[in-house]
C-alpha atoms as a PDB file:
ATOM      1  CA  UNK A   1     -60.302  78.445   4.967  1.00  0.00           C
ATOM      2  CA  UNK A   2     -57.748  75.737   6.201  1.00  0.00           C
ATOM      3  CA  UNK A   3     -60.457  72.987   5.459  1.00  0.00           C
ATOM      4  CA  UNK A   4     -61.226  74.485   2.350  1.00  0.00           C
ATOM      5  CA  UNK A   5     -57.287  74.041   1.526  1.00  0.00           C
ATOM      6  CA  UNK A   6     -57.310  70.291   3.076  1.00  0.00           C
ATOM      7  CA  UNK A   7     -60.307  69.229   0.507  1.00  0.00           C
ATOM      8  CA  UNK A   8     -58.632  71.025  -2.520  1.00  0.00           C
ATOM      9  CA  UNK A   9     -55.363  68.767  -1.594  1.00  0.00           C
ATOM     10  CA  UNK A  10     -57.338  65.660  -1.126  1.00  0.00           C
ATOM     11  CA  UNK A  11     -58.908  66.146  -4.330  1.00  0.00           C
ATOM     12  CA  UNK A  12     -55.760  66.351  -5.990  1.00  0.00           C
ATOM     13  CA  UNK A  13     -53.955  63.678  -4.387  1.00  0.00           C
ATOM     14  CA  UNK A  14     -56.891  61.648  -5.525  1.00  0.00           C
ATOM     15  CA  UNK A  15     -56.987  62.531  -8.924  1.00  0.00           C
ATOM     16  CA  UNK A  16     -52.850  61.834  -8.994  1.00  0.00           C
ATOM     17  CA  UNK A  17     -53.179  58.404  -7.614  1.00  0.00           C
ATOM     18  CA  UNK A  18     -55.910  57.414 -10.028  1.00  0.00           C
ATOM     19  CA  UNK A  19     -53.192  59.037 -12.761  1.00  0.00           C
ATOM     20  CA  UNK A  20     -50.878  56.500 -11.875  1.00  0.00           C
ATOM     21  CA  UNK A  21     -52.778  53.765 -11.411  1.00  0.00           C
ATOM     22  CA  UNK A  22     -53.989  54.573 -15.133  1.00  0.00           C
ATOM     23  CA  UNK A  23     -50.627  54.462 -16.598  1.00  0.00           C
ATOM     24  CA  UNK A  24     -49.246  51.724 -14.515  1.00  0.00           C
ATOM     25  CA  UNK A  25     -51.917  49.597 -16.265  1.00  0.00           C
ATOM     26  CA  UNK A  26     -51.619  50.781 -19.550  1.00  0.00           C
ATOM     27  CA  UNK A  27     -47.640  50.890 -19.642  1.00  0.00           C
ATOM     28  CA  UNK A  28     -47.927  47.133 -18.922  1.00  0.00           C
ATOM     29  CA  UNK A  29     -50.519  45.769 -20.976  1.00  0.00           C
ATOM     30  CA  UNK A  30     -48.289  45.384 -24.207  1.00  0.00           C
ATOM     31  CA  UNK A  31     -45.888  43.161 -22.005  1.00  0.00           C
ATOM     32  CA  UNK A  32     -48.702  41.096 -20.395  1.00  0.00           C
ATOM     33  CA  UNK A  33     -50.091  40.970 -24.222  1.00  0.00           C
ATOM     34  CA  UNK A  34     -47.052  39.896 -25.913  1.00  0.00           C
ATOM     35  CA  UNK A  35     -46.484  37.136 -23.819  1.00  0.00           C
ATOM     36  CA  UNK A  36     -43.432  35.463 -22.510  1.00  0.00           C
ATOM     37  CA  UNK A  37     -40.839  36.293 -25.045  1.00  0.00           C
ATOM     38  CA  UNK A  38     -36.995  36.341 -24.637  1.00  0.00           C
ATOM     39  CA  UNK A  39     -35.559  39.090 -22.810  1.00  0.00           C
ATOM     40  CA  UNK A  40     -38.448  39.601 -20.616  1.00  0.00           C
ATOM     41  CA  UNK A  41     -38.742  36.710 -18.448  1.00  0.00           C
ATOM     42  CA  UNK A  42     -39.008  38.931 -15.432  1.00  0.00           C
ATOM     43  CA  UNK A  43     -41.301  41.869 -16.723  1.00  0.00           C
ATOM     44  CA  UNK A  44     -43.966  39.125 -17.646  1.00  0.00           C
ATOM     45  CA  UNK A  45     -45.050  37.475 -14.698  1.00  0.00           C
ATOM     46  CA  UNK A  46     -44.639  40.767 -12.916  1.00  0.00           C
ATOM     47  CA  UNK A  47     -46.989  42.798 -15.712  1.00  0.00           C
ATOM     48  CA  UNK A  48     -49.223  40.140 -15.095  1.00  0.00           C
ATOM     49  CA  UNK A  49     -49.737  40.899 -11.267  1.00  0.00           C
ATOM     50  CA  UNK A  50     -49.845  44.074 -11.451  1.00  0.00           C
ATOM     51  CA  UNK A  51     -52.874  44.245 -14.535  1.00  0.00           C
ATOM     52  CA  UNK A  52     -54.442  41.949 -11.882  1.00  0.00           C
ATOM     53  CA  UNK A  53     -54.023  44.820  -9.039  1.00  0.00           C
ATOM     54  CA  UNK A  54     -55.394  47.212 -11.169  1.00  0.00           C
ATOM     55  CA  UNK A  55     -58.069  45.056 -12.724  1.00  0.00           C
ATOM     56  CA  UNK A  56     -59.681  44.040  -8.842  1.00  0.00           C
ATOM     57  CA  UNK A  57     -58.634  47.818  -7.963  1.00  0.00           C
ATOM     58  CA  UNK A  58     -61.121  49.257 -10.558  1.00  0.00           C
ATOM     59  CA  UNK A  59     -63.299  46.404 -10.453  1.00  0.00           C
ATOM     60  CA  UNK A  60     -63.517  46.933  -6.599  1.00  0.00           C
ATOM     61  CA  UNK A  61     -63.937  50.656  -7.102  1.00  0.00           C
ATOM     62  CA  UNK A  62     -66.742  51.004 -10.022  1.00  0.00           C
ATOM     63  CA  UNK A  63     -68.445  47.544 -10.094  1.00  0.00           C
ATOM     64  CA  UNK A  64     -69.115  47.248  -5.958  1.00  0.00           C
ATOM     65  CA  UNK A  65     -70.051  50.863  -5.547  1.00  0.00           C
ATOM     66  CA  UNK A  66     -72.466  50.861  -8.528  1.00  0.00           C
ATOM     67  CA  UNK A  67     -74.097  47.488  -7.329  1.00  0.00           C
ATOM     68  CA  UNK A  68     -73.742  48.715  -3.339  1.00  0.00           C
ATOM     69  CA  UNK A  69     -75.579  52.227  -4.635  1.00  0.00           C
ATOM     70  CA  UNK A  70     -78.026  50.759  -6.496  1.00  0.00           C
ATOM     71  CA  UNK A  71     -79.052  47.308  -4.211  1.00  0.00           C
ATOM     72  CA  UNK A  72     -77.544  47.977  -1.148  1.00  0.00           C
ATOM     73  CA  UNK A  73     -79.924  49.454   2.226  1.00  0.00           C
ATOM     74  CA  UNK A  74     -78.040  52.303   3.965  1.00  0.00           C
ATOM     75  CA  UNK A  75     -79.316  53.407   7.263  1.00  0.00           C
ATOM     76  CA  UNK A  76     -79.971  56.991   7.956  1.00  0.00           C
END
Protein backbone atom coordinates (compact mmCIF):
# COMPACT_ATOMS: atom_id res chain seq x y z
CA UNK A 1 0.00 0.00 0.00
CA UNK A 2 2.82 2.55 0.97
CA UNK A 3 4.42 1.97 -2.57
CA UNK A 4 1.25 2.20 -4.12
CA UNK A 5 0.99 5.82 -2.33
CA UNK A 6 4.83 6.68 -3.34
CA UNK A 7 3.96 6.02 -7.28
CA UNK A 8 0.59 7.97 -7.08
CA UNK A 9 2.86 11.02 -5.61
CA UNK A 10 5.52 10.60 -8.16
CA UNK A 11 3.05 10.68 -10.78
CA UNK A 12 1.77 13.81 -9.65
CA UNK A 13 4.81 15.59 -8.93
CA UNK A 14 5.61 14.72 -12.48
CA UNK A 15 2.70 15.86 -14.08
CA UNK A 16 3.13 19.39 -11.85
CA UNK A 17 6.62 19.95 -12.99
CA UNK A 18 5.80 19.39 -16.63
CA UNK A 19 2.74 22.09 -15.69
CA UNK A 20 5.20 24.54 -14.99
CA UNK A 21 7.58 24.02 -17.31
CA UNK A 22 4.53 24.48 -19.84
CA UNK A 23 3.60 27.82 -18.62
CA UNK A 24 7.02 29.08 -17.92
CA UNK A 25 7.48 28.74 -21.71
CA UNK A 26 4.42 30.01 -22.84
CA UNK A 27 4.23 33.08 -20.32
CA UNK A 28 7.53 34.12 -21.98
CA UNK A 29 7.22 33.66 -25.52
CA UNK A 30 5.35 37.07 -26.19
CA UNK A 31 8.44 38.84 -24.50
CA UNK A 32 11.09 36.79 -26.39
CA UNK A 33 8.67 37.56 -29.57
CA UNK A 34 8.32 41.16 -29.18
CA UNK A 35 11.77 41.80 -28.99
CA UNK A 36 13.85 44.25 -27.14
CA UNK A 37 11.52 47.10 -26.56
CA UNK A 38 11.71 49.86 -23.86
CA UNK A 39 10.84 48.94 -20.49
CA UNK A 40 11.94 45.46 -20.78
CA UNK A 41 15.55 45.45 -21.16
CA UNK A 42 15.88 42.88 -18.44
CA UNK A 43 12.85 40.46 -19.16
CA UNK A 44 14.33 40.00 -22.78
CA UNK A 45 17.53 38.48 -22.58
CA UNK A 46 16.24 36.56 -19.61
CA UNK A 47 12.89 35.19 -21.71
CA UNK A 48 15.32 34.30 -24.11
CA UNK A 49 17.29 31.79 -21.81
CA UNK A 50 14.79 30.44 -20.38
CA UNK A 51 12.65 29.47 -24.01
CA UNK A 52 16.15 27.99 -24.62
CA UNK A 53 15.87 25.76 -21.24
CA UNK A 54 12.68 24.68 -22.14
CA UNK A 55 13.30 24.25 -25.84
CA UNK A 56 16.65 21.62 -25.10
CA UNK A 57 14.39 20.41 -22.01
CA UNK A 58 11.62 19.09 -24.38
CA UNK A 59 13.86 18.57 -27.14
CA UNK A 60 16.01 16.37 -24.76
CA UNK A 61 12.89 14.69 -23.43
CA UNK A 62 10.73 13.74 -26.74
CA UNK A 63 13.30 13.94 -29.61
CA UNK A 64 16.27 11.60 -27.77
CA UNK A 65 13.84 9.15 -26.29
CA UNK A 66 11.90 8.68 -29.57
CA UNK A 67 15.24 8.29 -31.61
CA UNK A 68 16.95 6.17 -28.43
CA UNK A 69 13.48 3.86 -28.57
CA UNK A 70 13.38 3.47 -31.95
CA UNK A 71 17.49 3.07 -33.01
CA UNK A 72 19.00 2.51 -29.93
CA UNK A 73 20.15 -1.54 -28.71
CA UNK A 74 19.15 -2.11 -25.06
CA UNK A 75 20.52 -5.12 -23.38
CA UNK A 76 18.29 -7.48 -21.58
Amino acid sequence: MQQRQESKAGLRAEAIQANKLACAGLVLLPLAVRGNVPGHEIEYPMAIVILGLVTSTLLNLLVLTTLALRYGRFRA
